[in-house]
Protein backbone atom coordinates (compact mmCIF):
# COMPACT_ATOMS: atom_id res chain seq x y z
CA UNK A 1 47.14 -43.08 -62.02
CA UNK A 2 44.76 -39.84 -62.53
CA UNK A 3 41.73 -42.08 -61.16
CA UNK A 4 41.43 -40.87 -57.68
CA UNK A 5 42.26 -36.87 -58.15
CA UNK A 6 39.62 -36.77 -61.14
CA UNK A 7 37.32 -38.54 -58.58
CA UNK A 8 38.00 -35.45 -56.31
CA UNK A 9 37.42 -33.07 -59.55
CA UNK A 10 34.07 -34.52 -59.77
CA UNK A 11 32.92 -34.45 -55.87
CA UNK A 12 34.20 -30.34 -56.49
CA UNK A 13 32.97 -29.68 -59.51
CA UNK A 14 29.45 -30.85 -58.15
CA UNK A 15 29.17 -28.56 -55.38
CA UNK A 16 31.40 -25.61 -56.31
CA UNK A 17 29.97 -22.07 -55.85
CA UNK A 18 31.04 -18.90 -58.16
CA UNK A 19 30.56 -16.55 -55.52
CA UNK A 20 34.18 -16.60 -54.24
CA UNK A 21 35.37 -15.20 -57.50
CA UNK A 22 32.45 -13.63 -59.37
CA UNK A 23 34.02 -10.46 -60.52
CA UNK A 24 36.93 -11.66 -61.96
CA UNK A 25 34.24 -14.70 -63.83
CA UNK A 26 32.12 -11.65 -64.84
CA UNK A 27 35.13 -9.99 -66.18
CA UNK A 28 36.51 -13.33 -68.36
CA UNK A 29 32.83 -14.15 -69.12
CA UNK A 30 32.46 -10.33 -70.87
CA UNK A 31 36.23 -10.68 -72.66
CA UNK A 32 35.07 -14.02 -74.13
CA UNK A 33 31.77 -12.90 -75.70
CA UNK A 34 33.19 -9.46 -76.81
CA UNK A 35 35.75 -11.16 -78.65
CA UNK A 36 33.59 -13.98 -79.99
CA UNK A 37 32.00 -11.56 -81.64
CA UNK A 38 34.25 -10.21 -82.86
CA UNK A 39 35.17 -13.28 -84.48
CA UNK A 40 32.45 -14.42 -85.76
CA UNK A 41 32.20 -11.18 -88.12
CA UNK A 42 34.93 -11.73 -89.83
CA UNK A 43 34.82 -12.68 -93.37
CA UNK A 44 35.95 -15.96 -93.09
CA UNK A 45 33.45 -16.98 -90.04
CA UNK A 46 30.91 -16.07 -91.99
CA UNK A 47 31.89 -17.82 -94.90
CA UNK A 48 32.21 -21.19 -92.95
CA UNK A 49 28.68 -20.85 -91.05
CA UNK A 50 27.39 -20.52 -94.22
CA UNK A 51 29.05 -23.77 -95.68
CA UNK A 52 28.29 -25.31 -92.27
CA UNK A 53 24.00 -24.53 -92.81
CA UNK A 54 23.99 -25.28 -88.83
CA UNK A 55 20.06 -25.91 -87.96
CA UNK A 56 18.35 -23.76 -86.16
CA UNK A 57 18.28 -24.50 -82.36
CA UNK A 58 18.25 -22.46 -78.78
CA UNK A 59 21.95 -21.56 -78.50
CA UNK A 60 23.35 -18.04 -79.87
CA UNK A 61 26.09 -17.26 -82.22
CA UNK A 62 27.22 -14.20 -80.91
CA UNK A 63 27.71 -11.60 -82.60
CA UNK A 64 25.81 -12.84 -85.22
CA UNK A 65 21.83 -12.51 -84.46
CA UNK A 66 21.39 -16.33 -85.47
CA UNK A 67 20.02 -19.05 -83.18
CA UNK A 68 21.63 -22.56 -83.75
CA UNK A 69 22.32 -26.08 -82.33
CA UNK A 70 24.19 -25.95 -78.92
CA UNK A 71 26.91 -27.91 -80.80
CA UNK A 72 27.15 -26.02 -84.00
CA UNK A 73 27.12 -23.22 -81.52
CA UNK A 74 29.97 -24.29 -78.96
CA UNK A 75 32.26 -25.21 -82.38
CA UNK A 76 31.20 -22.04 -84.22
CA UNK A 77 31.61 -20.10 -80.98
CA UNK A 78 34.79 -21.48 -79.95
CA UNK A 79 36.66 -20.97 -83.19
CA UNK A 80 35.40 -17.38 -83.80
CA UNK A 81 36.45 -16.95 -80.15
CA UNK A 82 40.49 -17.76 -80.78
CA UNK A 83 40.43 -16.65 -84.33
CA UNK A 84 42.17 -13.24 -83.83
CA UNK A 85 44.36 -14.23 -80.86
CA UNK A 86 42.25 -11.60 -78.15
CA UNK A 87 41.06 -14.71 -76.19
CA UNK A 88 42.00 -15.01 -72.52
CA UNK A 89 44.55 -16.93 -71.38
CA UNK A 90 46.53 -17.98 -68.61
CA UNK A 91 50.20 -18.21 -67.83
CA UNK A 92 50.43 -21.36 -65.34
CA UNK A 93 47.95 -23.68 -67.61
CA UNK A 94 50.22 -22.58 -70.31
CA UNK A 95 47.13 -22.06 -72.44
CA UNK A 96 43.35 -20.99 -72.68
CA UNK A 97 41.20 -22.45 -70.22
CA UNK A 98 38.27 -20.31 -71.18
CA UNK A 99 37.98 -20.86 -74.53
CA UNK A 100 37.99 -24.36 -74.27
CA UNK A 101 35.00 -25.00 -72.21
CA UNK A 102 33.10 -21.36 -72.12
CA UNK A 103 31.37 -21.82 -75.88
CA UNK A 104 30.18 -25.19 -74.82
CA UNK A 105 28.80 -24.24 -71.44
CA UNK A 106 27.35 -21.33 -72.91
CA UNK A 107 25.12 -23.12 -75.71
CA UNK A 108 24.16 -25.71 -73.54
CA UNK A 109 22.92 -22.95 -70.66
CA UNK A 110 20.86 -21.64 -73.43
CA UNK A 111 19.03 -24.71 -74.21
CA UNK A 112 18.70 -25.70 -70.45
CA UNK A 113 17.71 -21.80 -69.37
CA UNK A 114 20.08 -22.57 -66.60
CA UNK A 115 20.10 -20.26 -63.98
CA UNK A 116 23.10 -17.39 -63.41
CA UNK A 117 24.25 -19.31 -60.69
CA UNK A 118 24.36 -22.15 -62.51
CA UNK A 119 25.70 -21.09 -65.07
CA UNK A 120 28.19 -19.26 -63.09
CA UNK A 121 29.42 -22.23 -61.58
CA UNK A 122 29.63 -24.11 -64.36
CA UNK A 123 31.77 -21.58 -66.40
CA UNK A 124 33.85 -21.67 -63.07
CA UNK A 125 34.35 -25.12 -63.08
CA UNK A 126 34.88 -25.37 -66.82
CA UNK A 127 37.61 -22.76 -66.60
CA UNK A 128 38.88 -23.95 -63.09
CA UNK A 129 39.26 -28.09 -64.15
CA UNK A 130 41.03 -27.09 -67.55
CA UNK A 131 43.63 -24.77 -65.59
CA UNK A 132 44.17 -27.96 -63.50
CA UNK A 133 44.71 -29.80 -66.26
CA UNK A 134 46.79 -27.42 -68.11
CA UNK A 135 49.27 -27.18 -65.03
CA UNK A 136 49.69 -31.23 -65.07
CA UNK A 137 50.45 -31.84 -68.54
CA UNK A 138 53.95 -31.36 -69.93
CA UNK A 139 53.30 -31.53 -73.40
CA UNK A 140 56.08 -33.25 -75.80
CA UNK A 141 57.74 -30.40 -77.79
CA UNK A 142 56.20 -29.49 -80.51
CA UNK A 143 52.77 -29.68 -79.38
CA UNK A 144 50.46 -27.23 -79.65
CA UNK A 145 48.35 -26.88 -76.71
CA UNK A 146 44.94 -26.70 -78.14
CA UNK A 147 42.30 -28.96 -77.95
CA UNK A 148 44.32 -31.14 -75.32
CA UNK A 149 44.15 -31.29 -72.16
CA UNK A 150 41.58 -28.54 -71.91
CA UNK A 151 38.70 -30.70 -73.13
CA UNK A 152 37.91 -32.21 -69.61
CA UNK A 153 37.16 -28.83 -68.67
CA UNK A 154 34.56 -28.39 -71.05
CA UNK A 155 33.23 -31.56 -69.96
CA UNK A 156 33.39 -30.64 -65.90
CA UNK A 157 31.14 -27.43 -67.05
CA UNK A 158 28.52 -28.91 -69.12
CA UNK A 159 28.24 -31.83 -66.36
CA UNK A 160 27.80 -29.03 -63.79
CA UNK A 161 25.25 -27.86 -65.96
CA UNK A 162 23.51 -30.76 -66.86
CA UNK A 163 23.18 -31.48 -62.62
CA UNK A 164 25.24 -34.42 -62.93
CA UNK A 165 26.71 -35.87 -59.22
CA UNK A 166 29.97 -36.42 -58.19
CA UNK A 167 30.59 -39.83 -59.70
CA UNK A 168 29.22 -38.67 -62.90
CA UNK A 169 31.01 -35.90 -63.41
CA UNK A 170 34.29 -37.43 -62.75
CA UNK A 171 33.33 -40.32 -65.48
CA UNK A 172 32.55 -37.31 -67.50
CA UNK A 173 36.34 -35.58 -66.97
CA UNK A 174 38.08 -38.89 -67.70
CA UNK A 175 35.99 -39.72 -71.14
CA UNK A 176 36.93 -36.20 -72.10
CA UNK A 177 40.63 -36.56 -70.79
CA UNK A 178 40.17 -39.92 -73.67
CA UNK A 179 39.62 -36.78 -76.67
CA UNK A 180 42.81 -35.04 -77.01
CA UNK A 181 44.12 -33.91 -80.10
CA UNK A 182 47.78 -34.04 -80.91
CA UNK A 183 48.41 -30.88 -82.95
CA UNK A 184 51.45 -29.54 -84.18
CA UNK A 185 52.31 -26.11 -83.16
CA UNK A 186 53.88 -25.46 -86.66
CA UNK A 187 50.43 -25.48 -87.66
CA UNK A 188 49.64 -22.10 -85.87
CA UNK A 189 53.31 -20.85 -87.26
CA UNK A 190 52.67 -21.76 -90.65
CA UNK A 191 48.93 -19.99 -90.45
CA UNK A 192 46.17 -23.29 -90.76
CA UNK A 193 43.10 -22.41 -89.31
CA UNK A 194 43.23 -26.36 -88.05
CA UNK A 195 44.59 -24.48 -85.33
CA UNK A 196 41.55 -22.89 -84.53
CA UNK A 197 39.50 -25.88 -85.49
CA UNK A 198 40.88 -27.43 -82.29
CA UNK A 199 39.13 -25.69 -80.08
CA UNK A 200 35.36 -26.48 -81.72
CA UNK A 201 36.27 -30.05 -81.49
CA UNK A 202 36.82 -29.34 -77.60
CA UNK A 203 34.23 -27.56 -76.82
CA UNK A 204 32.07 -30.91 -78.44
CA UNK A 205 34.19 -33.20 -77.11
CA UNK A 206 33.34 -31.97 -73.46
CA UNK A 207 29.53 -31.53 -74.49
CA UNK A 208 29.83 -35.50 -76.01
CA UNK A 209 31.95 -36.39 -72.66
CA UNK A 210 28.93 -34.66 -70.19
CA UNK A 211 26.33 -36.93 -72.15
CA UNK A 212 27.88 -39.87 -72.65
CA UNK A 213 28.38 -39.80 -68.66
CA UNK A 214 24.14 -38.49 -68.19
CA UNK A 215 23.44 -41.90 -69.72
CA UNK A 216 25.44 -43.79 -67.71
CA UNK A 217 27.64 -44.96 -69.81
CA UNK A 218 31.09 -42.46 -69.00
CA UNK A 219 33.46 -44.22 -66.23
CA UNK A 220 36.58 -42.97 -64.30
CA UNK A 221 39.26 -45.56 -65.10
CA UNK A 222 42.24 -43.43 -65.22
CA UNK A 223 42.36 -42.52 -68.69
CA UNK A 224 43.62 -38.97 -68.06
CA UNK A 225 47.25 -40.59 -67.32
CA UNK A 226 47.28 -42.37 -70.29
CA UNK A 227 46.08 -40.10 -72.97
CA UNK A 228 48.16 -36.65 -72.00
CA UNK A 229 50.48 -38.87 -69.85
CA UNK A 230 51.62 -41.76 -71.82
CA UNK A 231 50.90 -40.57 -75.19
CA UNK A 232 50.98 -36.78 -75.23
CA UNK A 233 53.39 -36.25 -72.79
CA UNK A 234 53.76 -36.51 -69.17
CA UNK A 235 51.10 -35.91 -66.27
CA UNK A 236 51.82 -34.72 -62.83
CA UNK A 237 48.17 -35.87 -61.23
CA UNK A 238 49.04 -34.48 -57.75
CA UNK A 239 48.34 -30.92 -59.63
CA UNK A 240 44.98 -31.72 -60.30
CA UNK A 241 43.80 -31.17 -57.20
CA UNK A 242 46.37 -29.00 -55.61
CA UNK A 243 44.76 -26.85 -53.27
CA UNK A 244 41.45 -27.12 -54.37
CA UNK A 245 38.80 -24.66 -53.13
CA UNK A 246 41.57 -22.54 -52.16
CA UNK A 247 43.64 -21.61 -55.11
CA UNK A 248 41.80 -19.87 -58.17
CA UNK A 249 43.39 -20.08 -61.63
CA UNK A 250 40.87 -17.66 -63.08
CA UNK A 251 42.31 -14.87 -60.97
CA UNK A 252 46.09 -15.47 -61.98
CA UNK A 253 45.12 -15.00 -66.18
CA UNK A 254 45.62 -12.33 -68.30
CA UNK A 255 43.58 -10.39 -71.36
CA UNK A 256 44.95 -9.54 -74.39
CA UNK A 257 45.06 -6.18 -76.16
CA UNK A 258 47.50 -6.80 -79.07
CA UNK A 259 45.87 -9.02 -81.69
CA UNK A 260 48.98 -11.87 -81.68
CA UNK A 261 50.18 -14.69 -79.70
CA UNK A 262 50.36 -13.62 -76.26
CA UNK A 263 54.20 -14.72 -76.34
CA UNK A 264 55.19 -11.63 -78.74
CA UNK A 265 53.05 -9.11 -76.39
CA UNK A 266 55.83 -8.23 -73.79
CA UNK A 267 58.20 -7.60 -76.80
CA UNK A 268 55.63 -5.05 -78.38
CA UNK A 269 55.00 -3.33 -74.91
CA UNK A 270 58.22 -3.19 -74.63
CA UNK A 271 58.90 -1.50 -78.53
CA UNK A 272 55.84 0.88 -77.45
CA UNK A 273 57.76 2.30 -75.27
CA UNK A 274 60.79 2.60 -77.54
CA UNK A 275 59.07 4.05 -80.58
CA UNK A 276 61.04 6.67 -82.27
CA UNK A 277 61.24 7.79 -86.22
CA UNK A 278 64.29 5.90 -87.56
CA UNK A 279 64.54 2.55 -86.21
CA UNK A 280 67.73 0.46 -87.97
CA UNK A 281 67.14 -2.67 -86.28
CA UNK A 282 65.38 -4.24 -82.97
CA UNK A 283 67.27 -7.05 -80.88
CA UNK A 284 64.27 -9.22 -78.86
CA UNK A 285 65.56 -11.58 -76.05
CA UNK A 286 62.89 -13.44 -74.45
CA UNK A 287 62.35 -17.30 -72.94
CA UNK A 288 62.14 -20.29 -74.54
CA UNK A 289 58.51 -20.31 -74.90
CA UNK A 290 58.66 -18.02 -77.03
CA UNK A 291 61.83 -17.94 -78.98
CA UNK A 292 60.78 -19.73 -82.15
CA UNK A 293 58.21 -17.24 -83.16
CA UNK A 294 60.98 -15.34 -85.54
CA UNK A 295 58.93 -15.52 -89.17
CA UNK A 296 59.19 -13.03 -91.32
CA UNK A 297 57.41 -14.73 -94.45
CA UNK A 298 53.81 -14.77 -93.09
CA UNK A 299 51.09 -14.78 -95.52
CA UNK A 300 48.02 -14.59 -94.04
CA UNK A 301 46.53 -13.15 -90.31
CA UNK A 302 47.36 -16.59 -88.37
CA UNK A 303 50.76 -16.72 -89.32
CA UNK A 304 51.54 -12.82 -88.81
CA UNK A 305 50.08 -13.58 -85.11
CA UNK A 306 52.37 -16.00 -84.27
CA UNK A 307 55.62 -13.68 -85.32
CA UNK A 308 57.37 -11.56 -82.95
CA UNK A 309 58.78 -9.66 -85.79
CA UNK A 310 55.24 -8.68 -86.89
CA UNK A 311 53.80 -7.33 -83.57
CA UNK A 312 56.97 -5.82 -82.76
CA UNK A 313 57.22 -3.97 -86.33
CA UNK A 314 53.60 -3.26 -85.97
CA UNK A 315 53.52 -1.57 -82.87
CA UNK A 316 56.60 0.53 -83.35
CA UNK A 317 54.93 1.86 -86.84
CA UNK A 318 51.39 2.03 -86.31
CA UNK A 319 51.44 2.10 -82.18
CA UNK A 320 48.84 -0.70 -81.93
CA UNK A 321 48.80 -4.17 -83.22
CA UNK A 322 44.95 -4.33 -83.59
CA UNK A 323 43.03 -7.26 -85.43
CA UNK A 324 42.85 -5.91 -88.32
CA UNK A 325 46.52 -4.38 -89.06
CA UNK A 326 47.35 -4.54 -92.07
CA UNK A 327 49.30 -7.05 -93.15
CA UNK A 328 51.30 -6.70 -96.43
CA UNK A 329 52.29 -2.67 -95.63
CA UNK A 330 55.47 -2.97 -97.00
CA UNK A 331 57.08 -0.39 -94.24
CA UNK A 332 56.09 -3.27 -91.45
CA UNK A 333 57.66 -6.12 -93.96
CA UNK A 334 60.81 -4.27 -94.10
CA UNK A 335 61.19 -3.53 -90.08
CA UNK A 336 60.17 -7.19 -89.17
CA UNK A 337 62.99 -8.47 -91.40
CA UNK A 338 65.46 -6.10 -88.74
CA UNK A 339 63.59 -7.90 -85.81
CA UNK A 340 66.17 -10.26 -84.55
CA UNK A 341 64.85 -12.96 -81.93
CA UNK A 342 67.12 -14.66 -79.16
CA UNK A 343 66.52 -16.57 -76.47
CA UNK A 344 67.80 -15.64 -73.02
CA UNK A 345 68.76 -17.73 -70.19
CA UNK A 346 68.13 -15.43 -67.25
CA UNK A 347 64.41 -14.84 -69.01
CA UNK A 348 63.74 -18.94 -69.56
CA UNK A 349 64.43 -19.05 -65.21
CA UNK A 350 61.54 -17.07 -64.64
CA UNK A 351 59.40 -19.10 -66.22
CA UNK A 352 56.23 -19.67 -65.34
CA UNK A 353 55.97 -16.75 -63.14
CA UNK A 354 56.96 -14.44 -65.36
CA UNK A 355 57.02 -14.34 -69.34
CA UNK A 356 59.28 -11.47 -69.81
CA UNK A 357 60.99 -9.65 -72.86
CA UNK A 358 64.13 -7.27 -73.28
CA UNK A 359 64.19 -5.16 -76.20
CA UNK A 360 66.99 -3.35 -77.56
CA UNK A 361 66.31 -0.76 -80.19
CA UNK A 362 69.39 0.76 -82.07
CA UNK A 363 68.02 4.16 -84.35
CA UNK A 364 69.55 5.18 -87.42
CA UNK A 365 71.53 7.81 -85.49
CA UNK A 366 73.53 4.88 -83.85
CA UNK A 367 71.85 5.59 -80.66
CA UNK A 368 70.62 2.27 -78.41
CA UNK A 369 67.81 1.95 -75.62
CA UNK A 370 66.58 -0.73 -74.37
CA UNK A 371 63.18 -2.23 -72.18
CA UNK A 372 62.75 -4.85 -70.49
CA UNK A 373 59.05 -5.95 -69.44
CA UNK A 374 58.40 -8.73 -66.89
CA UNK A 375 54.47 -9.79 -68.61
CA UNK A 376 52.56 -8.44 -70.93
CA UNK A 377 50.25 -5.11 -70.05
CA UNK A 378 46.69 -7.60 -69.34
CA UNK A 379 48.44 -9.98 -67.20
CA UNK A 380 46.67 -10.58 -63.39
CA UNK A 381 50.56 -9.83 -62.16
CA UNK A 382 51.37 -6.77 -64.15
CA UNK A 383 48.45 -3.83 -65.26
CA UNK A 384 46.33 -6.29 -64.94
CA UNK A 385 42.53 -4.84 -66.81
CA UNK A 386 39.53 -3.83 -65.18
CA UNK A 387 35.82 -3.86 -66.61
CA UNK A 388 36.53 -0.11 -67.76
CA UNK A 389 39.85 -1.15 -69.76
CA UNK A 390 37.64 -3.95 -71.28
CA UNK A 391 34.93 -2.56 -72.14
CA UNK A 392 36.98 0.18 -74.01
CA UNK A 393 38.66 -2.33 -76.12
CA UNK A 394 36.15 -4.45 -77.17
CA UNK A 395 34.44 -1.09 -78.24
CA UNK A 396 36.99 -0.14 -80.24
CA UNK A 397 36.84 -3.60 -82.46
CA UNK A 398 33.40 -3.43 -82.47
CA UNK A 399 32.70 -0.11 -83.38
CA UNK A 400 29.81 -0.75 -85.25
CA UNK A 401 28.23 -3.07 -82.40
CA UNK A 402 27.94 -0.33 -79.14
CA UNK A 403 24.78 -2.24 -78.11
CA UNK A 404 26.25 -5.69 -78.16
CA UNK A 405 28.85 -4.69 -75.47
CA UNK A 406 27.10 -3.04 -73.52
CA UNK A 407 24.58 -5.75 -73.06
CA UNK A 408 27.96 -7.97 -72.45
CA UNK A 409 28.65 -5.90 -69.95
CA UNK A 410 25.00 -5.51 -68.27
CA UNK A 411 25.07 -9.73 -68.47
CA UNK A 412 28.76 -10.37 -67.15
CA UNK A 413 27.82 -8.15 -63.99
CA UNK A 414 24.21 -9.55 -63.07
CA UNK A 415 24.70 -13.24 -64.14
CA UNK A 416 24.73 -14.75 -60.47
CA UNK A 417 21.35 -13.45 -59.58
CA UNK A 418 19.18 -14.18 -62.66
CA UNK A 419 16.75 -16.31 -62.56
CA UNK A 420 17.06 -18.00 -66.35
CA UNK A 421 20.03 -17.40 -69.12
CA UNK A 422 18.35 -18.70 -72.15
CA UNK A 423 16.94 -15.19 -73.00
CA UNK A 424 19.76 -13.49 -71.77
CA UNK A 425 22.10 -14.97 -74.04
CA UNK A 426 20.01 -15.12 -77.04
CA UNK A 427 19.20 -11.18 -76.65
CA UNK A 428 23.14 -10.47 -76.55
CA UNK A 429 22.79 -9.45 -80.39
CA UNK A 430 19.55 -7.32 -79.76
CA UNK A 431 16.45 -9.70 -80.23
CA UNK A 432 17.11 -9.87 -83.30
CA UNK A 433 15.17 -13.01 -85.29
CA UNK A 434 17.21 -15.36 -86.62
CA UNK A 435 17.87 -15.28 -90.28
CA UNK A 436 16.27 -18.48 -91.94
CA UNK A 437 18.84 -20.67 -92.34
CA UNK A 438 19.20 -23.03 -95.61
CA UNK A 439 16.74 -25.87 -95.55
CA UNK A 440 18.23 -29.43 -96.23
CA UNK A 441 19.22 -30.51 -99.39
CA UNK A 442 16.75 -32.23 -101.91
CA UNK A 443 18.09 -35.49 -100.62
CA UNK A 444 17.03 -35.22 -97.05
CA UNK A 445 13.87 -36.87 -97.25
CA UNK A 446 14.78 -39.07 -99.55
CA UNK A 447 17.77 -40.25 -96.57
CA UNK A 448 15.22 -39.74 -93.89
CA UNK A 449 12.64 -42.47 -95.97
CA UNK A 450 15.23 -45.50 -96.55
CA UNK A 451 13.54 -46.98 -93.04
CA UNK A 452 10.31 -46.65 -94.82
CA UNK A 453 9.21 -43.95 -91.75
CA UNK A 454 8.30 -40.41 -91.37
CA UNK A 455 10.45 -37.59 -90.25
CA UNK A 456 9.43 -37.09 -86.44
């Protein structure tokens, strides 16, 4: 049973302080809104806020200038925020923690004009619950690990939020521990945004989870075992609360700067290195995780980010693989289909310390070298990324949006000492007003009137 360790989650999550780890939060807190916005001006986001007409409301869409519901904004948010693979991550929850609470906790601290510390906290405990949860589940193979077991951690932050105690809060984990999704990770391989549409249903799942337990109406009856246990997989409770207060998972991640499933970035580090003019073919060996990303026929962004052949092609032609490489240059195509992927033993034992890559490059000459990397450049245990690092990338895919970053930046360092976030958040895309967004349909009123009242 998960009953008594969520119980512990909740008497934590409660009373936890960000202080301890504040510069590494401020650092994961400025990744995930640089690259959120990045996201969300893409052509596709905008295409689907536009078919979504989200109301107007208090929460941001970064990176946008519009001001929407807190959950059109924490689905929204969340899927522009893993749509070009840039989103933080971390090795030992064998996911993202971040994204799956931090779009939720966000929206909601701009309707509540939480405080920094508050909100602090609660982005701590958002990240800090999912990483827990991450650790415990063995998912059954083939499982993609979206929209799983990180939902309680969007939950734990929005209850932190909403200044729900101890009890509460660990109804509110277990009810969101009850809202998994079982997707396939052929989904991500094959390139269906579902995959991305995971993560919006988390992010509402944990705000639905926080308010179902504000009205009293959440419990803690174990339901964590049962849903990623029994039915998902297999749940090791103990690691929920393994030393709690004393261990931080936010420290041990790792940022991204290849546009691509983080499994394929020690094999492009590793090809960096290796660039020369005529490559004849590139051998990969890597661990399991990671050994079934070999596709060569992708045919759109999604399914080029989850092939090792495409980020290793791309970074040994173009010396980047950046979110908006091209995908149909027919020099990467023909490299990629020379990218051989194999899975090696010695590289699987690491695991989960270490997600490493060997790379063997043999030129046209008939000369071989060959790489080996132990993580990928980002990672807390190997050139791990400071603000400065950060801050340079996100300017670089938002060139057109200097101001934006910088105020990411001004917000991710000063967070724990201001006084309200609602403004703060909403003035991440300038002040700018919100653009009127469609009105309802013709029928609305006519829906709103069959109970003979008037709209309130």
């Amino acid at each position: 049973m998960s009953k008594e360790h969520v119980d512990e989650l909740g008497r934590w999550v409660s009373t936890v302080d960000a202080a301890p780890v504040c510069d590494r939060l401020g650092l994961v807190l400025l990744d995930v809104l640089g690259v959120m916005a990045l996201g969300t001006n893409q052509p596709e986001h905008r295409a689907l806020v536009e078919a979504w007409r989200p109301p107007a409301g208090p929460a941001p869409l970064i990176g946008t200038g519009e001001q929407v519901s807190v959950d059109a904004a924490a689905w929204l948010g969340a899927m522009a925020l893993v749509s070009r693979e840039l989103d933080e991550g971390n090795k030992y929850a064998k996911g993202h923690p971040a994204a799956h609470g931090f779009p939720a906790v966000l929206a909601l601290a701009a309707e509540l004009d939480s405080s920094g510390a508050d909100l602090a906290a609660a982005l701590l405990a958002a990240y800090e619950v999912a990483s827990r949860f991450g650790r415990a589940t063995r998912l059954r193979p083939g499982t993609h690990p979206h929209g799983n077991w990180g939902v309680p951690g969007a939950a734990a932050g929005c209850a932190r939020l909403l200044g729900l105690d101890a009890a509460a809060t660990a109804a509110a984990i277990d009810t969101a521990a009850g809202m998994p999704i079982a997707g396939h990770f052929a989904s991500a391989t094959t390139g269906n945004p579902v995959r991305d549409a995971w993560l919006g249903a988390a992010n509402v799942s944990g705000l639905v989870a926080a308010r179902m337990a504000a009205a009293g109406i959440a419990r803690n009856t174990g339901t964590a075992a049962l849903s990623l246990g029994e039915l998902l997989g297999s749940l090791d409770a103990a690691e929920l609360t393994a030393e709690l207060g004393t261990r931080w998972d936010i420290t041990l991640g790792y940022f991204k700067r290849h546009a691509a499933c983080s499994f394929t970035h020690p094999a492009a580090d590793a090809v960096l290195t290796l660039r020369g003019p005529e490559i004849e073919s590139v051998l990969v060996e890597t661990h399991a995780l990671g050994a079934g990303l070999s596709g060569v026929d992708w045919d759109n962004r999604l399914s080029a980010m989850f092939s090792t052949p495409f980020a290793v092609a791309t970074a040994a032609l173009t010396g980047s693989v950046s979110p908006d490489a091209p995908l149909d240059d027919p020099a990467v195509r023909d490299l990629a289909k020379r990218v051989r992927l194999a899975e090696a033993a010695d590289l699987t034992a690491r695991l989960p310390h270490e997600r490493a890559a060997r790379v063997t490059v043999t030129y046209a000459d008939g000369r071989t070298r060959t790489a080996e990397v132990p993580n990928p450049i980002g990672d807390a245990d190997h050139h791990p990324l400071g603000e400065a690092e950060l801050t340079a990338l996100l300017g670089a895919w938002l060139p057109d949006r200097p101001g934006l970053v910088e105020r990411a930046v001004a917000l991710s360092r000063d967070l724990p000492g201001l006084a309200a976030t609602g403004a703060a958040l909403r003035a991440l895309d300038g002040g700018e007003p919100s653009r009127d967004l469609p009105g309802l349909p013709a029928t609305g009123a006519a829906l709103r009137a069959l109970d003979g009242k008037e709209p309130s």
